[in-house]
N, C-alpha and C. Protein backbone atom coordinates (compact mmCIF):
# COMPACT_ATOMS: atom_id res chain seq x y z
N UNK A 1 0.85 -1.16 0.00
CA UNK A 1 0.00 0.00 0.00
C UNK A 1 0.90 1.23 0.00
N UNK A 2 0.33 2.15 -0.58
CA UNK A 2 1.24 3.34 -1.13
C UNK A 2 0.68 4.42 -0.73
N UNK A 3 1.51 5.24 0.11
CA UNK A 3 0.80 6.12 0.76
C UNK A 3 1.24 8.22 -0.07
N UNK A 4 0.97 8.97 -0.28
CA UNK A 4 1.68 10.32 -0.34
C UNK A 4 1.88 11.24 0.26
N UNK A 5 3.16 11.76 0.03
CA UNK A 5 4.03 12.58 0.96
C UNK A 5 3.68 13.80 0.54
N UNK A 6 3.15 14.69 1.21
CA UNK A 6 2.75 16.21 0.69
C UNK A 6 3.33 16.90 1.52
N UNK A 7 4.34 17.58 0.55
CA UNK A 7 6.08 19.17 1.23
C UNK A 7 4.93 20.12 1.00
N UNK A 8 5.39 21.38 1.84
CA UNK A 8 5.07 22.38 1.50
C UNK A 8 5.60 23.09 0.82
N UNK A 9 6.45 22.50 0.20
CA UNK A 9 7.42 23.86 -0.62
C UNK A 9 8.60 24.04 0.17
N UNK A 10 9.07 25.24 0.28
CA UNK A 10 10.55 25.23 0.99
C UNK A 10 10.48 24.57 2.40
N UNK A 11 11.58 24.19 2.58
CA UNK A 11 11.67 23.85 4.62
C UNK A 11 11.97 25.26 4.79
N UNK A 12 11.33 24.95 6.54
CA UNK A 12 11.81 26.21 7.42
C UNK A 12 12.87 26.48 7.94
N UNK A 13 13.86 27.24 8.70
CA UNK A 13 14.62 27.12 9.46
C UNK A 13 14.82 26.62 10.96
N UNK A 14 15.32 25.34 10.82
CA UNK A 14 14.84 24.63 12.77
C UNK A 14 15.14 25.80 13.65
N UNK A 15 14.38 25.62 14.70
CA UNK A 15 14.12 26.81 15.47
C UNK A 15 15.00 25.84 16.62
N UNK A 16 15.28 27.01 17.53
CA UNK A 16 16.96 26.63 18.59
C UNK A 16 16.21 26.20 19.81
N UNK A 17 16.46 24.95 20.12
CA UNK A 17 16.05 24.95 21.45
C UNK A 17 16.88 25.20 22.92
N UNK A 18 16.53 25.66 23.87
CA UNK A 18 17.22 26.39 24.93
C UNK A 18 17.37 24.93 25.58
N UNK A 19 18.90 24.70 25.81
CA UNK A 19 19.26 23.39 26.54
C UNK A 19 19.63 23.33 28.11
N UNK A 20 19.56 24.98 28.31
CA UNK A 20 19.84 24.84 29.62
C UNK A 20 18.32 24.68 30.80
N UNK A 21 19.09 24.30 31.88
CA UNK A 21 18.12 24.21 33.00
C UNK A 21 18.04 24.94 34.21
N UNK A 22 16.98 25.38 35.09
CA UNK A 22 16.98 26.50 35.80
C UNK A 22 17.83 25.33 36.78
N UNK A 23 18.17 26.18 37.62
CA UNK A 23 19.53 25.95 38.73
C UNK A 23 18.16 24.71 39.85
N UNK A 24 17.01 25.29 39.82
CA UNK A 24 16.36 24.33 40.96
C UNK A 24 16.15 22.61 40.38
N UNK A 25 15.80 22.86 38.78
CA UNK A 25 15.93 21.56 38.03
C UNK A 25 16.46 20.30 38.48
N UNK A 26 17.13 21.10 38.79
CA UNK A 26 18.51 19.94 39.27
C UNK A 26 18.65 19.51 40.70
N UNK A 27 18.47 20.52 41.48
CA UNK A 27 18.87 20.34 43.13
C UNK A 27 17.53 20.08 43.41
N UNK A 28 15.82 20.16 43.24
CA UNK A 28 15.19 19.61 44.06
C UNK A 28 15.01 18.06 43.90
N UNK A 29 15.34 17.76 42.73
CA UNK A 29 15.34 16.20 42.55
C UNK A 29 16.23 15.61 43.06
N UNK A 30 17.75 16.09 43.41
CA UNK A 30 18.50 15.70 44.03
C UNK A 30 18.61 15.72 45.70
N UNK A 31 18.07 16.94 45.96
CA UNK A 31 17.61 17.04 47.56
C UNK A 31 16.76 15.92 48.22
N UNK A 32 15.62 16.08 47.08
CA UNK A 32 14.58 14.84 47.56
C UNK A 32 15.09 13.39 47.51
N UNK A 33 16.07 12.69 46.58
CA UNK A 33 16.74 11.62 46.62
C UNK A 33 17.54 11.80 48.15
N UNK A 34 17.98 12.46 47.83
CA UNK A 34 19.15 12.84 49.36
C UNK A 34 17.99 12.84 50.93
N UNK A 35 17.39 13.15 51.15
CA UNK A 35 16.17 13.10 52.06
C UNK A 35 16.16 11.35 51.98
N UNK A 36 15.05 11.12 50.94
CA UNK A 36 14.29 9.47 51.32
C UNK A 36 15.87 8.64 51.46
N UNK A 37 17.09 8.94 50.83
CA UNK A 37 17.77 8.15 51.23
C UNK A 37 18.35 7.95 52.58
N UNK A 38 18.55 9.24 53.34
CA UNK A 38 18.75 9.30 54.35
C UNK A 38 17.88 8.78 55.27
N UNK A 39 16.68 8.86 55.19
CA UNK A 39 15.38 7.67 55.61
C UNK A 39 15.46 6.40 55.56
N UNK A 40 15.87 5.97 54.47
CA UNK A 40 16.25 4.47 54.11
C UNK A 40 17.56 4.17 54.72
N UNK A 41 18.16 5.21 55.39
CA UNK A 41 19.98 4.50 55.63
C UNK A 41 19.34 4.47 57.60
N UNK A 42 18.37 5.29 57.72
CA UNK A 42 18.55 5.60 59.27
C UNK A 42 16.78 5.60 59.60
N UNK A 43 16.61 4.02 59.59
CA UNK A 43 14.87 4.55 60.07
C UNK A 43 14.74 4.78 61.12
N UNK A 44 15.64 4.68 62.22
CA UNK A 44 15.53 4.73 63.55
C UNK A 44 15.11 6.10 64.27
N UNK A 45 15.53 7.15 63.31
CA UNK A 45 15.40 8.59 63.86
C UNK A 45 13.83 8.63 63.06
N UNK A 46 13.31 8.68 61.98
CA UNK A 46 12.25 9.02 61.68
C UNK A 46 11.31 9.04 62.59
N UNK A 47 10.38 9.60 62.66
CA UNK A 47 8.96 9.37 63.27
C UNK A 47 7.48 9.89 63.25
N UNK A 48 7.07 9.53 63.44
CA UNK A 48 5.44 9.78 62.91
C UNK A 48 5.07 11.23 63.29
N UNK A 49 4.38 11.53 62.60
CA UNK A 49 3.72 13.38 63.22
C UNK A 49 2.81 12.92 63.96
N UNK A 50 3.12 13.55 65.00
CA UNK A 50 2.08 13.16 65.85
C UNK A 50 0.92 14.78 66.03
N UNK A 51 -0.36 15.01 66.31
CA UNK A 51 -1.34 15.90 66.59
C UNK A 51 -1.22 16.67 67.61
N UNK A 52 -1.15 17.80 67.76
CA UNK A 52 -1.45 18.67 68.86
C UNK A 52 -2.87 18.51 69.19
N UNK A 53 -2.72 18.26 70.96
CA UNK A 53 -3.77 18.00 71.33
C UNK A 53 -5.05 19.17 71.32
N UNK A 54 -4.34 19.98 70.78
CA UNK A 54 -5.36 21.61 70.63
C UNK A 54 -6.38 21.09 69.04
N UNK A 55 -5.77 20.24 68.31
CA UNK A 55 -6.05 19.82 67.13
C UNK A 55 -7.29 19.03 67.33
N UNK A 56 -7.10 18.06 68.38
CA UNK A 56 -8.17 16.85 68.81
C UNK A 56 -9.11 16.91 69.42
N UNK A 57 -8.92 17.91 70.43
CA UNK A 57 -9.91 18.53 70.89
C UNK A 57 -11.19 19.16 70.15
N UNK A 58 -10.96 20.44 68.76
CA UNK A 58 -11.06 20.67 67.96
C UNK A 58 -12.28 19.63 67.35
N UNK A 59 -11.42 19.05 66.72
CA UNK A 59 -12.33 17.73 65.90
C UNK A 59 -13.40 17.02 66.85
N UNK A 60 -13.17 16.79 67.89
CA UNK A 60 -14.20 15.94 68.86
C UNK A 60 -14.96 17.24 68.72
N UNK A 61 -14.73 18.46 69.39
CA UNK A 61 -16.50 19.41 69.12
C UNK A 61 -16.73 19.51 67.80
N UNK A 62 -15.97 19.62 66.94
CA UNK A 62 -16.49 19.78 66.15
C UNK A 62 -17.27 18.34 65.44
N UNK A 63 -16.96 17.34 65.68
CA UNK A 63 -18.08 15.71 65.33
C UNK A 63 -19.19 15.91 66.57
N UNK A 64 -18.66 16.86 67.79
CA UNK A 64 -20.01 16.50 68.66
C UNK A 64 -21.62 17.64 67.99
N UNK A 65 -20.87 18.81 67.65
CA UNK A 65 -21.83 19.66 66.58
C UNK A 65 -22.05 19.22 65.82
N UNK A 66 -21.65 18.35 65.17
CA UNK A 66 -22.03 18.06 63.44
C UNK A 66 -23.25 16.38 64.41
N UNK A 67 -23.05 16.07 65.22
CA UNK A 67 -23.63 14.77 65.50
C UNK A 67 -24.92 15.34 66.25
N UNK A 68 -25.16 16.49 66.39
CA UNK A 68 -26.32 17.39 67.58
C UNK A 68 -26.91 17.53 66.16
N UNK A 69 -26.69 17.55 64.96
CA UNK A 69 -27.64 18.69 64.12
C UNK A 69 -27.86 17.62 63.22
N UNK A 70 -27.37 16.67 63.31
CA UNK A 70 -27.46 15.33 62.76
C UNK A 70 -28.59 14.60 63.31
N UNK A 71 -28.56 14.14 64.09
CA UNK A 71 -29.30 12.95 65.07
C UNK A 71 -29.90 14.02 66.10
């Protein structure tokens, strides 16, 4: 099967592409490797976020209001 090739007439001039990269390009992908690896070399220091109890408090009135206007 034979297909046709339709030029427009002259080619254009390739247009330049910019090869450089902004300075963060580079260092947040590398920061973030550098982080989880340091996680992976030392799980012992990591640890969970834990809630401020100003936070929990919070949420309990606020499920005990939402459960008054509810039920």
């Amino acid at each position: 099967m034979t297909t046709q090739v339709h030029s427009r007439g002259e080619p254009t001039a390739p247009v330049p592409v910019q090869s450089r990269l902004p300075w963060w390009a580079l260092a947040l992908p590398t920061l973030a490797f550098l982080v989880l690896l340091a996680l992976v070399a030392h799980p012992g220091e990591a640890h969970a976020a834990v809630a401020s109890p100003g936070l929990a408090g919070l949420l309990d009135r606020l499920g005990a209001f939402l459960g008054g206007l509810i039920g």
